[in-house]
N, C-alpha and C. Protein backbone atom coordinates (compact mmCIF):
# COMPACT_ATOMS: atom_id res chain seq x y z
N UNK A 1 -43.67 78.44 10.19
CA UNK A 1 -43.62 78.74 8.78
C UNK A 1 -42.16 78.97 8.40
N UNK A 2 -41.48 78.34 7.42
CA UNK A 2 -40.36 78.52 6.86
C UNK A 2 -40.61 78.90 5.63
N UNK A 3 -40.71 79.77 4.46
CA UNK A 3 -40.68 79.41 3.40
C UNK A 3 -39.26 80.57 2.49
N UNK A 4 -38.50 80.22 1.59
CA UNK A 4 -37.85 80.10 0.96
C UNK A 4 -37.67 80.70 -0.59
N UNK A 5 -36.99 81.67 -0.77
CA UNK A 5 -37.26 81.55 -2.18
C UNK A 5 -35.92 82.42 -2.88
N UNK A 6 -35.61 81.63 -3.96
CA UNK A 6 -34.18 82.93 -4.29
C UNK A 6 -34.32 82.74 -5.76
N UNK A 7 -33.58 83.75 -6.40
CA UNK A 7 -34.06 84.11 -8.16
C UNK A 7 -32.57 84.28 -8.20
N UNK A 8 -32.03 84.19 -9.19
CA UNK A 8 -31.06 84.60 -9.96
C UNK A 8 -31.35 85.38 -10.99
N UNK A 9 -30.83 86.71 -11.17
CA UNK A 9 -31.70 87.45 -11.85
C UNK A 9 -30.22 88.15 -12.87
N UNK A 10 -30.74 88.70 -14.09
CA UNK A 10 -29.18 89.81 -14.91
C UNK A 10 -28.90 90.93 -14.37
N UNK A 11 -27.86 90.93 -14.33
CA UNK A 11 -27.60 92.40 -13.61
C UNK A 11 -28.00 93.87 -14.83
N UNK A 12 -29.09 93.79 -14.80
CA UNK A 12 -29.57 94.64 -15.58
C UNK A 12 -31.16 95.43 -14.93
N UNK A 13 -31.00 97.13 -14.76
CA UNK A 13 -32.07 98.04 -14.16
C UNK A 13 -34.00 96.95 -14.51
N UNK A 14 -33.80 96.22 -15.16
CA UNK A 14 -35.52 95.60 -15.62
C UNK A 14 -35.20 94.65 -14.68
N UNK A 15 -34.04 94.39 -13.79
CA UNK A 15 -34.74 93.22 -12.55
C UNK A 15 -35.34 93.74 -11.34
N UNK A 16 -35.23 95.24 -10.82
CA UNK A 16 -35.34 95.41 -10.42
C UNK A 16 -36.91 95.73 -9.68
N UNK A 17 -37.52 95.83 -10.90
CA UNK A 17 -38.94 95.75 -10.41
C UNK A 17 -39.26 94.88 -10.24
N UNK A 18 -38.44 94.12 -11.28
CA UNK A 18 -39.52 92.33 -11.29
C UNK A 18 -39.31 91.72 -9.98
N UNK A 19 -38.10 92.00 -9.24
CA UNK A 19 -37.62 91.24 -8.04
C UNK A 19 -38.96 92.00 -6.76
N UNK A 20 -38.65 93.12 -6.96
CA UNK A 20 -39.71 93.98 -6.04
C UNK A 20 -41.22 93.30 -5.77
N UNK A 21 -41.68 93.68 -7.20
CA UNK A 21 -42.82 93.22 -6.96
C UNK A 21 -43.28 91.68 -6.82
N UNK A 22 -42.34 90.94 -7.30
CA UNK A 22 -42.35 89.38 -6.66
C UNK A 22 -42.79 89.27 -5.01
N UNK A 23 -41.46 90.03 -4.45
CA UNK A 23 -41.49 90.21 -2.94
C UNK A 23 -42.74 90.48 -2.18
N UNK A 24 -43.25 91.47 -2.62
CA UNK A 24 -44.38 92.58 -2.54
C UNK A 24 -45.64 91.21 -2.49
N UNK A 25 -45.54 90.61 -3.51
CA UNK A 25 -47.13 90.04 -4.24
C UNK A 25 -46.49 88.53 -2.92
N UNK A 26 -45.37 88.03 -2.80
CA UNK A 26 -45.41 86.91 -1.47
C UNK A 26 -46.00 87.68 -0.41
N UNK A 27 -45.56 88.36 -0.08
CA UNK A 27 -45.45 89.02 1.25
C UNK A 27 -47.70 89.85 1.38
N UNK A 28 -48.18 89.91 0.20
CA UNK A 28 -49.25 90.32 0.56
C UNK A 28 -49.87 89.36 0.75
N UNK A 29 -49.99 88.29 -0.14
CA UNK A 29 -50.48 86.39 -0.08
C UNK A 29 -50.20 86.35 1.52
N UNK A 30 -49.36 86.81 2.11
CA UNK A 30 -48.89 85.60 3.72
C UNK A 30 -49.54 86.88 4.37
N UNK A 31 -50.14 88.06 4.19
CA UNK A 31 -50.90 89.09 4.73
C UNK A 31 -49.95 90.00 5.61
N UNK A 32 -49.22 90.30 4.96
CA UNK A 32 -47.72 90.55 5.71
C UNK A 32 -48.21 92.50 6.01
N UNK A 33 -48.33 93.10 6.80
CA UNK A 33 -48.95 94.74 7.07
C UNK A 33 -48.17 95.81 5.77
N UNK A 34 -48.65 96.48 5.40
CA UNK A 34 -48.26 97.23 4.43
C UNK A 34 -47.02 98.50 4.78
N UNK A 35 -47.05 98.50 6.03
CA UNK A 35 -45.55 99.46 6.11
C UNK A 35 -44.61 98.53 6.18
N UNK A 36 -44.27 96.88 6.40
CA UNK A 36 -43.50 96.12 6.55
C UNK A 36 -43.20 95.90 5.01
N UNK A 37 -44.01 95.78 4.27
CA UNK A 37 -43.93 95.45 2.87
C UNK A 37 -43.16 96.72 2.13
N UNK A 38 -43.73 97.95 2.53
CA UNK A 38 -43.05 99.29 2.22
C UNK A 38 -41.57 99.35 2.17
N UNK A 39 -41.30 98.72 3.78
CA UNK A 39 -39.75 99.09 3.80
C UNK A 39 -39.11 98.11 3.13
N UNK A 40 -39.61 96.87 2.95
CA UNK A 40 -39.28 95.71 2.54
C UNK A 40 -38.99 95.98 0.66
N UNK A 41 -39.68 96.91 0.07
CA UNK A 41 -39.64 97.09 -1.56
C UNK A 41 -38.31 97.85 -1.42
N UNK A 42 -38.28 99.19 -0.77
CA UNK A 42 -37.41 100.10 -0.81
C UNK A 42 -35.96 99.39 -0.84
N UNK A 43 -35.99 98.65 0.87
CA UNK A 43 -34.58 97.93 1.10
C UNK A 43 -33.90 97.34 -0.07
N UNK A 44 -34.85 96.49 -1.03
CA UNK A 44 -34.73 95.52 -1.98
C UNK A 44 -33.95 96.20 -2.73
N UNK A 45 -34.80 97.52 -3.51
CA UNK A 45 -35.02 98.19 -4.44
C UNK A 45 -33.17 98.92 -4.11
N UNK A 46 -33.14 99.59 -3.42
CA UNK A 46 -31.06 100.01 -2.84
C UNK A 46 -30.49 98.62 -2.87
N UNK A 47 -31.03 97.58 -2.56
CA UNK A 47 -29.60 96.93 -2.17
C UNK A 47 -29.49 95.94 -4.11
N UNK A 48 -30.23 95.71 -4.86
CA UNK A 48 -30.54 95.33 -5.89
C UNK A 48 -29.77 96.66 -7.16
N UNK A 49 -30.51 97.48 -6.45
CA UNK A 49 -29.75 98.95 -7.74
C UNK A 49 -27.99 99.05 -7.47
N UNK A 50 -27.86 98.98 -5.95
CA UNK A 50 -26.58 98.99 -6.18
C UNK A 50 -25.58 97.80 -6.76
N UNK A 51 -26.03 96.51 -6.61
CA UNK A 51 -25.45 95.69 -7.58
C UNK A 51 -25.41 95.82 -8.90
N UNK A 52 -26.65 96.56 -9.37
CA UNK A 52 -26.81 97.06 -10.87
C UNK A 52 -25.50 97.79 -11.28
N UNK A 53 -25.35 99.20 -10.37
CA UNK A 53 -24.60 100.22 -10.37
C UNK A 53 -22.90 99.79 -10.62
N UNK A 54 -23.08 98.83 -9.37
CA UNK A 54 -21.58 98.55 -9.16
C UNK A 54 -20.60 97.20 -8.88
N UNK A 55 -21.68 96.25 -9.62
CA UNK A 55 -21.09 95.15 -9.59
C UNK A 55 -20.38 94.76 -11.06
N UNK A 56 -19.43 95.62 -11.57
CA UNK A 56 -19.31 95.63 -13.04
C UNK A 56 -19.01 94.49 -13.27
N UNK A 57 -18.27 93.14 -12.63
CA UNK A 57 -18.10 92.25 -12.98
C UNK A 57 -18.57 90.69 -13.00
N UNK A 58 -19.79 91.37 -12.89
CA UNK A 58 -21.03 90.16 -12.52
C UNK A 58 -21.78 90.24 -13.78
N UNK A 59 -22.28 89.27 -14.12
CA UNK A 59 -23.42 89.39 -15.42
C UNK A 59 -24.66 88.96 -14.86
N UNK A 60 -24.56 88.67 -13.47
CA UNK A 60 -26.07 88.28 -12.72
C UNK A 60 -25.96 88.34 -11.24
N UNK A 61 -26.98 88.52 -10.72
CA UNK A 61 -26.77 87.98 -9.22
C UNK A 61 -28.26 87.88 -8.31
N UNK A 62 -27.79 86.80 -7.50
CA UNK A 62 -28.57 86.39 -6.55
C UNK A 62 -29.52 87.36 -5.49
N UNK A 63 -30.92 86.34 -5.15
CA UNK A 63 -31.54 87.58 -4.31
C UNK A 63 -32.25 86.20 -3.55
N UNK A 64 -31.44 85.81 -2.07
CA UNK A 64 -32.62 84.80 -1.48
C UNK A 64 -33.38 85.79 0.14
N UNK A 65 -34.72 84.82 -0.38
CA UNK A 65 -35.36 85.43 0.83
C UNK A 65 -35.64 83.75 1.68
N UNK A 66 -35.38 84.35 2.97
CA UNK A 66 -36.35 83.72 4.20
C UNK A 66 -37.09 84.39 4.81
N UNK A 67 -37.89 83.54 4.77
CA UNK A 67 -39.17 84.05 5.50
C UNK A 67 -39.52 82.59 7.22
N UNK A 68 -39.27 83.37 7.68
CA UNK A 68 -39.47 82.60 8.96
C UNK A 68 -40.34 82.88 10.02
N UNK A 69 -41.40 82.30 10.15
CA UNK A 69 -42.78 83.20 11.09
C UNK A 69 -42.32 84.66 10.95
N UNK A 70 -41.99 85.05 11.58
CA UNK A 70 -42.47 87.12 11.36
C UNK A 70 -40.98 87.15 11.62
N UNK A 71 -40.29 86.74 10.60
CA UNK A 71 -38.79 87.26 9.89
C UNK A 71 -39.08 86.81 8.99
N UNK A 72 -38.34 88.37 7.88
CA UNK A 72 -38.09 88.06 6.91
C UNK A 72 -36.36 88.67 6.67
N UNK A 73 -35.72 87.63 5.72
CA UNK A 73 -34.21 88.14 5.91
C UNK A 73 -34.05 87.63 4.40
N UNK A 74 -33.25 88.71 3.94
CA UNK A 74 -32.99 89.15 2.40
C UNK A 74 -31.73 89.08 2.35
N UNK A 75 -30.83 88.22 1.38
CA UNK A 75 -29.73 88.62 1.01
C UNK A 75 -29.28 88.92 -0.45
N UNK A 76 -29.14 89.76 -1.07
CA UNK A 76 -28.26 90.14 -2.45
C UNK A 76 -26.98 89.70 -2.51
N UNK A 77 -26.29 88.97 -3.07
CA UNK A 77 -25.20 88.25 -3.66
C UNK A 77 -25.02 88.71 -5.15
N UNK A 78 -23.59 89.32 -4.81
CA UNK A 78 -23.28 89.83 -6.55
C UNK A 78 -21.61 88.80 -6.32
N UNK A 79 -21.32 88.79 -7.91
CA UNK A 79 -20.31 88.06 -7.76
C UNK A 79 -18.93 88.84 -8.75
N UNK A 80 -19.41 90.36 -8.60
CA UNK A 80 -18.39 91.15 -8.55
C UNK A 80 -17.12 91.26 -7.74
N UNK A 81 -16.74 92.69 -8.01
CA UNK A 81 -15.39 93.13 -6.81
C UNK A 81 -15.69 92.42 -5.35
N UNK A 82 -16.65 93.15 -5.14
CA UNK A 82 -16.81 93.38 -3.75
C UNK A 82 -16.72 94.76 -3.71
N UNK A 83 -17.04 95.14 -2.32
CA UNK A 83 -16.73 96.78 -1.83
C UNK A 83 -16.35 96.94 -0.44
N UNK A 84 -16.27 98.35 -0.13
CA UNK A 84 -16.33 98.50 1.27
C UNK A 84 -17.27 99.36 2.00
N UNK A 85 -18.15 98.84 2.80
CA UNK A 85 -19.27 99.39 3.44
C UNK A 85 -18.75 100.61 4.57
N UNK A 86 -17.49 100.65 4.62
CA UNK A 86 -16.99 101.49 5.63
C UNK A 86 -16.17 102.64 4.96
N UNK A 87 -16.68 102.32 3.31
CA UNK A 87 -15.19 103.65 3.10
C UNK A 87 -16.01 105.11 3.07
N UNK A 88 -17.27 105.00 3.19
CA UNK A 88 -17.43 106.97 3.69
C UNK A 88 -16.86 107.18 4.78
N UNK A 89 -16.49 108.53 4.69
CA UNK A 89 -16.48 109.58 5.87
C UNK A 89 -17.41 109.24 7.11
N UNK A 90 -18.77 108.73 6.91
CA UNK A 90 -19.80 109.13 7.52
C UNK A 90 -20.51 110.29 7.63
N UNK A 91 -20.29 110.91 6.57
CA UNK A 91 -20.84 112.42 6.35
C UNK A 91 -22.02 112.13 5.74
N UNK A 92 -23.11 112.20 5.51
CA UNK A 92 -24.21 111.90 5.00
C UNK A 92 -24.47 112.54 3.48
N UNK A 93 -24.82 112.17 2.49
CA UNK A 93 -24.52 113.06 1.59
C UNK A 93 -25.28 114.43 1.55
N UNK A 94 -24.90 115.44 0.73
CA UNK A 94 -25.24 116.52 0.58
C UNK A 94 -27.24 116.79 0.03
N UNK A 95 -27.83 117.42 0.81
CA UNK A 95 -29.63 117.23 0.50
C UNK A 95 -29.43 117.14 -1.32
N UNK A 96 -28.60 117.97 -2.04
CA UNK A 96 -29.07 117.97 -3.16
C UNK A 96 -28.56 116.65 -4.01
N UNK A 97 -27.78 115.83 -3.00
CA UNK A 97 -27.08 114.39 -4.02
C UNK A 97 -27.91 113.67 -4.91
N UNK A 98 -27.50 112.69 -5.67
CA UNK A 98 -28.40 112.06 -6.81
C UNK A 98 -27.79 110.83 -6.40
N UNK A 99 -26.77 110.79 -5.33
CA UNK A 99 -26.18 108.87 -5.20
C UNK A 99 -25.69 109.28 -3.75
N UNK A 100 -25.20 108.36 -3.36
CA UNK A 100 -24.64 108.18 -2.07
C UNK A 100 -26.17 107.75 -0.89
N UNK A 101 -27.10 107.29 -1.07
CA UNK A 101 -28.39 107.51 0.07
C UNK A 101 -28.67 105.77 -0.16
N UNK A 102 -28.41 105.09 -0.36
CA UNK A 102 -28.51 103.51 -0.52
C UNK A 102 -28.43 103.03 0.57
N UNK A 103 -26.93 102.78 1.37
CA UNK A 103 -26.72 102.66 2.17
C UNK A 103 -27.81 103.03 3.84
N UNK A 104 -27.24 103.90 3.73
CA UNK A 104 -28.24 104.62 4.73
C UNK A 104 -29.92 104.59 4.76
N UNK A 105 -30.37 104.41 3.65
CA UNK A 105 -31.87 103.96 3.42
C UNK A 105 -31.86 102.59 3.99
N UNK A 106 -31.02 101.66 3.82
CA UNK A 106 -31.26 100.48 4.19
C UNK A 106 -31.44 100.14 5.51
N UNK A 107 -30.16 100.61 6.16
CA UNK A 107 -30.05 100.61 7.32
C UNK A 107 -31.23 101.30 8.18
N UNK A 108 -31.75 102.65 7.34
CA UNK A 108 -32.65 103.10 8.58
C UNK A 108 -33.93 102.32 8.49
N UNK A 109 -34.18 101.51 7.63
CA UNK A 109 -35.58 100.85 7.12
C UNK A 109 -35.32 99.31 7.38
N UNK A 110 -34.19 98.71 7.52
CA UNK A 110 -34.02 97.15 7.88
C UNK A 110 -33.71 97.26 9.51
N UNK A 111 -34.33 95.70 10.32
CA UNK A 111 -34.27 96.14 11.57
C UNK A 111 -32.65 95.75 11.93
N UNK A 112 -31.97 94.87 10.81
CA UNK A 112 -30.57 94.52 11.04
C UNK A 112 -30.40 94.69 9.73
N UNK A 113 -28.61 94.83 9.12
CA UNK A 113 -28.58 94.95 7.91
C UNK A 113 -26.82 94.63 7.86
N UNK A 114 -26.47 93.47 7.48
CA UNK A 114 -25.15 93.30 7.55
C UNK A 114 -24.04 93.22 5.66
N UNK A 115 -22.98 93.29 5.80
CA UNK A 115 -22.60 93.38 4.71
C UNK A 115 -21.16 92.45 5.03
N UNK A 116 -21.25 91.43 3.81
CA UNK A 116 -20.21 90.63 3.88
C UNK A 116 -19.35 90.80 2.35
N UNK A 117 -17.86 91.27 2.90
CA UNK A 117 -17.71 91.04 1.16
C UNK A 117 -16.26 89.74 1.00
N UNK A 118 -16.25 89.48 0.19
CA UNK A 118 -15.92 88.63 0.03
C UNK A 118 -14.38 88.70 -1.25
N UNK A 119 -13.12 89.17 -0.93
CA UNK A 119 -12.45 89.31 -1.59
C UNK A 119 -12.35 89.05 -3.40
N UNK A 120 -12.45 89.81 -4.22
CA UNK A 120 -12.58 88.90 -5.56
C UNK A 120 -13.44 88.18 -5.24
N UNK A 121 -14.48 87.97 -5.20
CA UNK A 121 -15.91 87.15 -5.18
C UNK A 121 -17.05 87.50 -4.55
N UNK A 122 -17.45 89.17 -4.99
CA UNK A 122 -18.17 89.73 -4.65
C UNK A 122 -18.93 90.17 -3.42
N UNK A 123 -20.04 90.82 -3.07
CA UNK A 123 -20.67 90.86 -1.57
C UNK A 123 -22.01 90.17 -1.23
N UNK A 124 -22.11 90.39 -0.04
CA UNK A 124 -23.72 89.99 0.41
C UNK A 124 -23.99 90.73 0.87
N UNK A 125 -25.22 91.58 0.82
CA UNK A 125 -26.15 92.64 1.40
C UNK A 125 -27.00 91.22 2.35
N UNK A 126 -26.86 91.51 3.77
CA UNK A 126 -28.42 91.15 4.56
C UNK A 126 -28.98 91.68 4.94
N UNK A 127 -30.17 91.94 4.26
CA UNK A 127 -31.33 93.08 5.60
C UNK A 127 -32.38 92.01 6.47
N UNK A 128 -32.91 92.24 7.45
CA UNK A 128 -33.63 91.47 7.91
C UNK A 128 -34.57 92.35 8.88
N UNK A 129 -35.85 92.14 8.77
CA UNK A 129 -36.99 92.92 9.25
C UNK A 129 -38.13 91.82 9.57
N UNK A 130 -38.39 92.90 10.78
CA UNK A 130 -39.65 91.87 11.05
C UNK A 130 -40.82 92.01 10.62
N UNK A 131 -41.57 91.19 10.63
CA UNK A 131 -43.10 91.31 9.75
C UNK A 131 -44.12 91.58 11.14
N UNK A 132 -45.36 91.74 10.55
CA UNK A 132 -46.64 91.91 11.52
C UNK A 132 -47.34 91.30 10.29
N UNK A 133 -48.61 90.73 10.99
CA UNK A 133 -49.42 90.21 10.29
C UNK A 133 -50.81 90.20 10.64
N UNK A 134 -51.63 90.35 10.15
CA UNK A 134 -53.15 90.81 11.18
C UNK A 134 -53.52 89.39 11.36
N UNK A 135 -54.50 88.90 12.31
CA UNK A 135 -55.10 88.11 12.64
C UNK A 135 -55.86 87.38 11.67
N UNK A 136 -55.98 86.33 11.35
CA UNK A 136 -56.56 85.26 10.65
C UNK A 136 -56.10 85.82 8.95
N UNK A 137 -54.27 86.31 8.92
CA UNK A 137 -54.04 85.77 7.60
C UNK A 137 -53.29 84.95 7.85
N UNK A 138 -52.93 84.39 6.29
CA UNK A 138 -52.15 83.28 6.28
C UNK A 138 -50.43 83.38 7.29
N UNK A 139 -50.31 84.53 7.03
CA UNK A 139 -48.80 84.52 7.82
C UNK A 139 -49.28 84.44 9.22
N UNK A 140 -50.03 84.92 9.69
CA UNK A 140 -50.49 84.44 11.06
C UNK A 140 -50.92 83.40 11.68
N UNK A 141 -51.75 82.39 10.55
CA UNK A 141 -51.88 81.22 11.09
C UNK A 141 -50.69 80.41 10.73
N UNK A 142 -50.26 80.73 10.05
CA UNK A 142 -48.70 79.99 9.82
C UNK A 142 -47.42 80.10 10.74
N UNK A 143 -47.42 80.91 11.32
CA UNK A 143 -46.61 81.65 11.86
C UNK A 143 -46.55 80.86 13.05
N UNK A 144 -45.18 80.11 13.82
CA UNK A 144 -45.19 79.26 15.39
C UNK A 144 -45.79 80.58 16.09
């Protein structure tokens, strides 16, 4: 099973569900287990808000998925600044923060999660997680 799919969406807070639950409604069709789908909204949901947040110089950006037998791998493409995935401390933020937990959500919920940025031409978020699928759904009989 290969299948494919990427949106170009506005960099505006109303894509964010729509992208979600797109994901969500493939991923239940191919019978994909519901904690895989869980981490799979969340991941989306950080790596999508933070392009919202901080891609001021984008007026849109990209969201492709592969789906490959029991991978699925997500990338966000903004065609902002760019950033740097390394400029915390590594201090985790403070329990009572309202920002700084994106990052770190991703990572603890994607089974890989890489970040490419791209000088003046914004970044790529990759998360990539593996799926489970119960027996006689579609992602399973599809699946090499």
């Amino acid at each position: 099973m290969d299948i494919q799919l990427a949106l170009r969406l506005p960099r505006d807070a109303a894509s964010v569900p729509v992208i979600r639950r797109l994901m969500d409604a493939a991923l239940a069709v191919l019978g994909a287990d519901t904690h895989s789908r869980t981490d799979i909204q969340l991941m989306l949901t950080e790596a999508c808000t933070n392009v919202i947040k901080h891609a001021r110089e984008s007026d849109e950006y990209t969201v492709q998925v592969d789906i490959v037998d029991e991978r699925c791998v997500i990338k966000v493409l903004d065609t902002g600044g760019g950033f740097d995935p390394g400029r915390t401390d590594g201090t985790p933020p403070a329990p009572t923060s309202e920002n700084g937990r994106g990052l770190l959500i991703m990572k603890a919920l994607a089974d890989d999660v890489r970040f490419t940025v791209q000088q003046d031409h914004g970044a790529i978020v990759r998360l990539e997680k593996c799926l489970r699928f119960a027996e006689d759904t579609p992602g399973h009989l599809l699946a090499g």
